[in-house]
C-alpha atoms as a PDB file:
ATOM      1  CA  UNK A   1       2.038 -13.376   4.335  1.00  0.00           C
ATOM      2  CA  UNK A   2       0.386 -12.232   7.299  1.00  0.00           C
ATOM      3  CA  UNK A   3      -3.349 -12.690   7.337  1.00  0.00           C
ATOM      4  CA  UNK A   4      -5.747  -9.657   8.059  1.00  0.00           C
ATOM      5  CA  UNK A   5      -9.072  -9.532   8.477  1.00  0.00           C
ATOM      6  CA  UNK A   6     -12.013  -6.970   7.674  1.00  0.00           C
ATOM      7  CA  UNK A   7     -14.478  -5.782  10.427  1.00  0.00           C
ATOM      8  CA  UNK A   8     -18.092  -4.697   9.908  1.00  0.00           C
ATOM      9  CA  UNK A   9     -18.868  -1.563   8.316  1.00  0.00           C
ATOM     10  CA  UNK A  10     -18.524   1.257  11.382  1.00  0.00           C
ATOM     11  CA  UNK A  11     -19.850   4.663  10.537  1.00  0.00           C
ATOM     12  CA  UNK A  12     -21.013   3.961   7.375  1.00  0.00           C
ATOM     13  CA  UNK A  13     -17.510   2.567   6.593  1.00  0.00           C
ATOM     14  CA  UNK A  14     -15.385  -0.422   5.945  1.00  0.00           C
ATOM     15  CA  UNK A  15     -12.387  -1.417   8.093  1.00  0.00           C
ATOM     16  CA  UNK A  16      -9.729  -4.165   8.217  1.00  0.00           C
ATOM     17  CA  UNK A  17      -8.580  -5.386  11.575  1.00  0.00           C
ATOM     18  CA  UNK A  18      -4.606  -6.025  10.638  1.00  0.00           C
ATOM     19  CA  UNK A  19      -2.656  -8.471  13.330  1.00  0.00           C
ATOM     20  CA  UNK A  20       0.084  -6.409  15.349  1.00  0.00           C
ATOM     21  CA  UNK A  21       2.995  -8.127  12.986  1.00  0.00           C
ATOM     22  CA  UNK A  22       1.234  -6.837  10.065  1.00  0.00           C
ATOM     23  CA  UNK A  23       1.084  -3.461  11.489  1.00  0.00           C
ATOM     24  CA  UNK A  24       4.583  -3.465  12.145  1.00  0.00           C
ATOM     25  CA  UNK A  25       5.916  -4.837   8.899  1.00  0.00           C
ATOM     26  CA  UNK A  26       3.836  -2.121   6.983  1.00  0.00           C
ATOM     27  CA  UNK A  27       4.981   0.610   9.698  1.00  0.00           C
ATOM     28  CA  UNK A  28       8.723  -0.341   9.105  1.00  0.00           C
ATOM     29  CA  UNK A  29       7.959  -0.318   5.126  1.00  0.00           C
ATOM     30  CA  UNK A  30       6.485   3.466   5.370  1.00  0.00           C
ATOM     31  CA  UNK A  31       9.449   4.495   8.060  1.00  0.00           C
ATOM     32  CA  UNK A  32      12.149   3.796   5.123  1.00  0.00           C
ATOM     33  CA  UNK A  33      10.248   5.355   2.396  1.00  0.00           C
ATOM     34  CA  UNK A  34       9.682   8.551   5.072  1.00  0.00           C
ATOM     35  CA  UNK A  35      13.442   8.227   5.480  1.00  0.00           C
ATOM     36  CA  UNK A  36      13.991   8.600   1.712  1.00  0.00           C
ATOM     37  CA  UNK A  37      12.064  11.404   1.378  1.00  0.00           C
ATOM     38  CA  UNK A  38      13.783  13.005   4.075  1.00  0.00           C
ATOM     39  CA  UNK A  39      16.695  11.805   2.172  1.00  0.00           C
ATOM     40  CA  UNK A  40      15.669  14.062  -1.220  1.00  0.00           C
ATOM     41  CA  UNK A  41      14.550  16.978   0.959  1.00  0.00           C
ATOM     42  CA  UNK A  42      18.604  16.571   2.076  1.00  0.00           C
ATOM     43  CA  UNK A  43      20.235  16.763  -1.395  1.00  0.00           C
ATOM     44  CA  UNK A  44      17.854  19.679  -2.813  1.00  0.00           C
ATOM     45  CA  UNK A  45      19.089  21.201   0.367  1.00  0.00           C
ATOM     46  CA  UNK A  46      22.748  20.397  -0.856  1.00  0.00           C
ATOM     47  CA  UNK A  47      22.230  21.134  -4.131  1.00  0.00           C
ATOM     48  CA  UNK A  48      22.849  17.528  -5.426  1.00  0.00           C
ATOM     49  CA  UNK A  49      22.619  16.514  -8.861  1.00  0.00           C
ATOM     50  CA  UNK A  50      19.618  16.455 -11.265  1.00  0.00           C
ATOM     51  CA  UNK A  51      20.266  12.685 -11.739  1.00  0.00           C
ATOM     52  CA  UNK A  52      21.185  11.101  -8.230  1.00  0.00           C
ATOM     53  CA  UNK A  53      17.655  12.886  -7.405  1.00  0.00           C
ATOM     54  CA  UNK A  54      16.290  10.894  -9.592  1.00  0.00           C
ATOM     55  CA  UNK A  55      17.639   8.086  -9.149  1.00  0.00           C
ATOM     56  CA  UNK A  56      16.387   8.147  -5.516  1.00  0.00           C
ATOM     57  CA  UNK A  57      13.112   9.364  -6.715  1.00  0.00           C
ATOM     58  CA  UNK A  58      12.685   6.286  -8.201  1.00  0.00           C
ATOM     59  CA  UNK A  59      14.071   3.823  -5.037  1.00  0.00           C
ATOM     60  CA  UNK A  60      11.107   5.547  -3.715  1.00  0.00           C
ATOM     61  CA  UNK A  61       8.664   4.643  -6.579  1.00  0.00           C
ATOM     62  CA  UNK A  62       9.495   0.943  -6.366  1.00  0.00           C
ATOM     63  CA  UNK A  63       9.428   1.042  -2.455  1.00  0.00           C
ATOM     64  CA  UNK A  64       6.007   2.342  -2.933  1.00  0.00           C
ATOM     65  CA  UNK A  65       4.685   0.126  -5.509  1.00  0.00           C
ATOM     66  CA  UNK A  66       6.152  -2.878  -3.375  1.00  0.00           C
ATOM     67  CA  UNK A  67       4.273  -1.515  -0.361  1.00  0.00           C
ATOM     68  CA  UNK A  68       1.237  -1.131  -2.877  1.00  0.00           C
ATOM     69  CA  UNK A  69       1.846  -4.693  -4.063  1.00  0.00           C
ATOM     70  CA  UNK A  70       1.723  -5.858  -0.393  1.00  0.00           C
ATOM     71  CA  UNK A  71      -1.351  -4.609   0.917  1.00  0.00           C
ATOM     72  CA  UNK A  72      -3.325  -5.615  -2.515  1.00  0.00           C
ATOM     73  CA  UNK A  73      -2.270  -9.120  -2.049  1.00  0.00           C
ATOM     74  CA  UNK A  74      -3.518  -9.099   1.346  1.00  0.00           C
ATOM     75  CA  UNK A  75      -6.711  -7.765   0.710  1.00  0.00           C
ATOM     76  CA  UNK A  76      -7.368 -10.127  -2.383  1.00  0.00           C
ATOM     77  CA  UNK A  77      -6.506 -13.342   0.511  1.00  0.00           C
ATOM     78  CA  UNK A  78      -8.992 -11.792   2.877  1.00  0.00           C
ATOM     79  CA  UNK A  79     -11.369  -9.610   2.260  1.00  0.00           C
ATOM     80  CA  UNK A  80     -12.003 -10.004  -1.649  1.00  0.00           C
ATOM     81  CA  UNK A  81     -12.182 -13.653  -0.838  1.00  0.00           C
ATOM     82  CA  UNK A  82     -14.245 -13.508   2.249  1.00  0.00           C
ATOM     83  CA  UNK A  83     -16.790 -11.214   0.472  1.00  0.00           C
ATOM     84  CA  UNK A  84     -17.152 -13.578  -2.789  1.00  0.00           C
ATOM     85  CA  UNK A  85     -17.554 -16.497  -0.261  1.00  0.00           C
ATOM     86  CA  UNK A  86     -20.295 -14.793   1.387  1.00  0.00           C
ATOM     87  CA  UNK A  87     -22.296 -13.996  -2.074  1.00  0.00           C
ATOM     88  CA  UNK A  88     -21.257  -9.901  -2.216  1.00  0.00           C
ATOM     89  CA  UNK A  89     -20.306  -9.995  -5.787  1.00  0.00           C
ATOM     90  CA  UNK A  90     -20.297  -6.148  -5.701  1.00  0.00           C
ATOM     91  CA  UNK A  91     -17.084  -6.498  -4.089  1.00  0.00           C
ATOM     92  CA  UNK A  92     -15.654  -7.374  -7.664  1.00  0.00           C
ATOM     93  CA  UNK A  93     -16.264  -3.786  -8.950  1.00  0.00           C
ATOM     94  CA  UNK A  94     -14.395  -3.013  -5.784  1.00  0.00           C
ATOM     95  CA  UNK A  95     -11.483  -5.133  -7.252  1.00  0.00           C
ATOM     96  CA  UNK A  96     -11.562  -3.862 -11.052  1.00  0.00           C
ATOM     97  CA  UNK A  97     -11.644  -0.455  -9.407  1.00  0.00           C
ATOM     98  CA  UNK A  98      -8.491  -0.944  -7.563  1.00  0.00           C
ATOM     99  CA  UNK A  99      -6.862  -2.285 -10.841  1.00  0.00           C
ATOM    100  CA  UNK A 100      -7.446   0.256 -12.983  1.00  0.00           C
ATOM    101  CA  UNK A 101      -6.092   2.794 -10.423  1.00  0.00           C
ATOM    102  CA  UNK A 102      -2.846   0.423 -10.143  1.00  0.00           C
ATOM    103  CA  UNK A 103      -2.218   1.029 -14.109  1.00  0.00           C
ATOM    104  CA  UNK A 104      -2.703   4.367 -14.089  1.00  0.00           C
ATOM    105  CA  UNK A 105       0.608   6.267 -15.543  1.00  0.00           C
END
């Protein structure tokens, strides 16, 4: 895990300064999803079938989530942590919020 971490509020709003090797590895994550998509956009072209659609519609769900996954854990290691450490227990609504987004269906 590659550690990030979060920069003062600028403009009103909060930012996270992510090393160059996090950058990349995210970068590289979102170029193979792009890829997929192109991918789909390929066999509609082609007229492929209903199911191998879907079946790639879903690579791209778990792809997704995994990014998802990713970037969570990260933010829980730094800034979450950093923030209870420093007494903003606000940051926990923060937290519950991104949860209940995560288990929507």
């Amino acid at each position: 895990m590659v550690m990030i971490k979060m920069n003062k509020e600028c403009c009103g709003k909060k930012t996270t300064k992510r090393s160059d090797d996090e950058k990349k590895l995210i970068n590289n994550r979102l170029n193979r999803i792009e890829g997929q998509i192109r991918g789909i956009k390929k066999m509609i072209d082609e007229d492929a079938y209903c199911n191998d659609v879907l079946i790639q519609l879903s690579a791209i769900e778990n792809s997704i989530k995994s990014l998802s996954n990713h970037v969570l854990e990260n933010h829980l290691y730094s800034c979450v942590s950093r923030d209870l450490e420093n007494g903003k227990i606000e940051t926990l609504d923060e937290v519950v919020s991104l949860f209940k987004r995560f288990n929507k269906n």
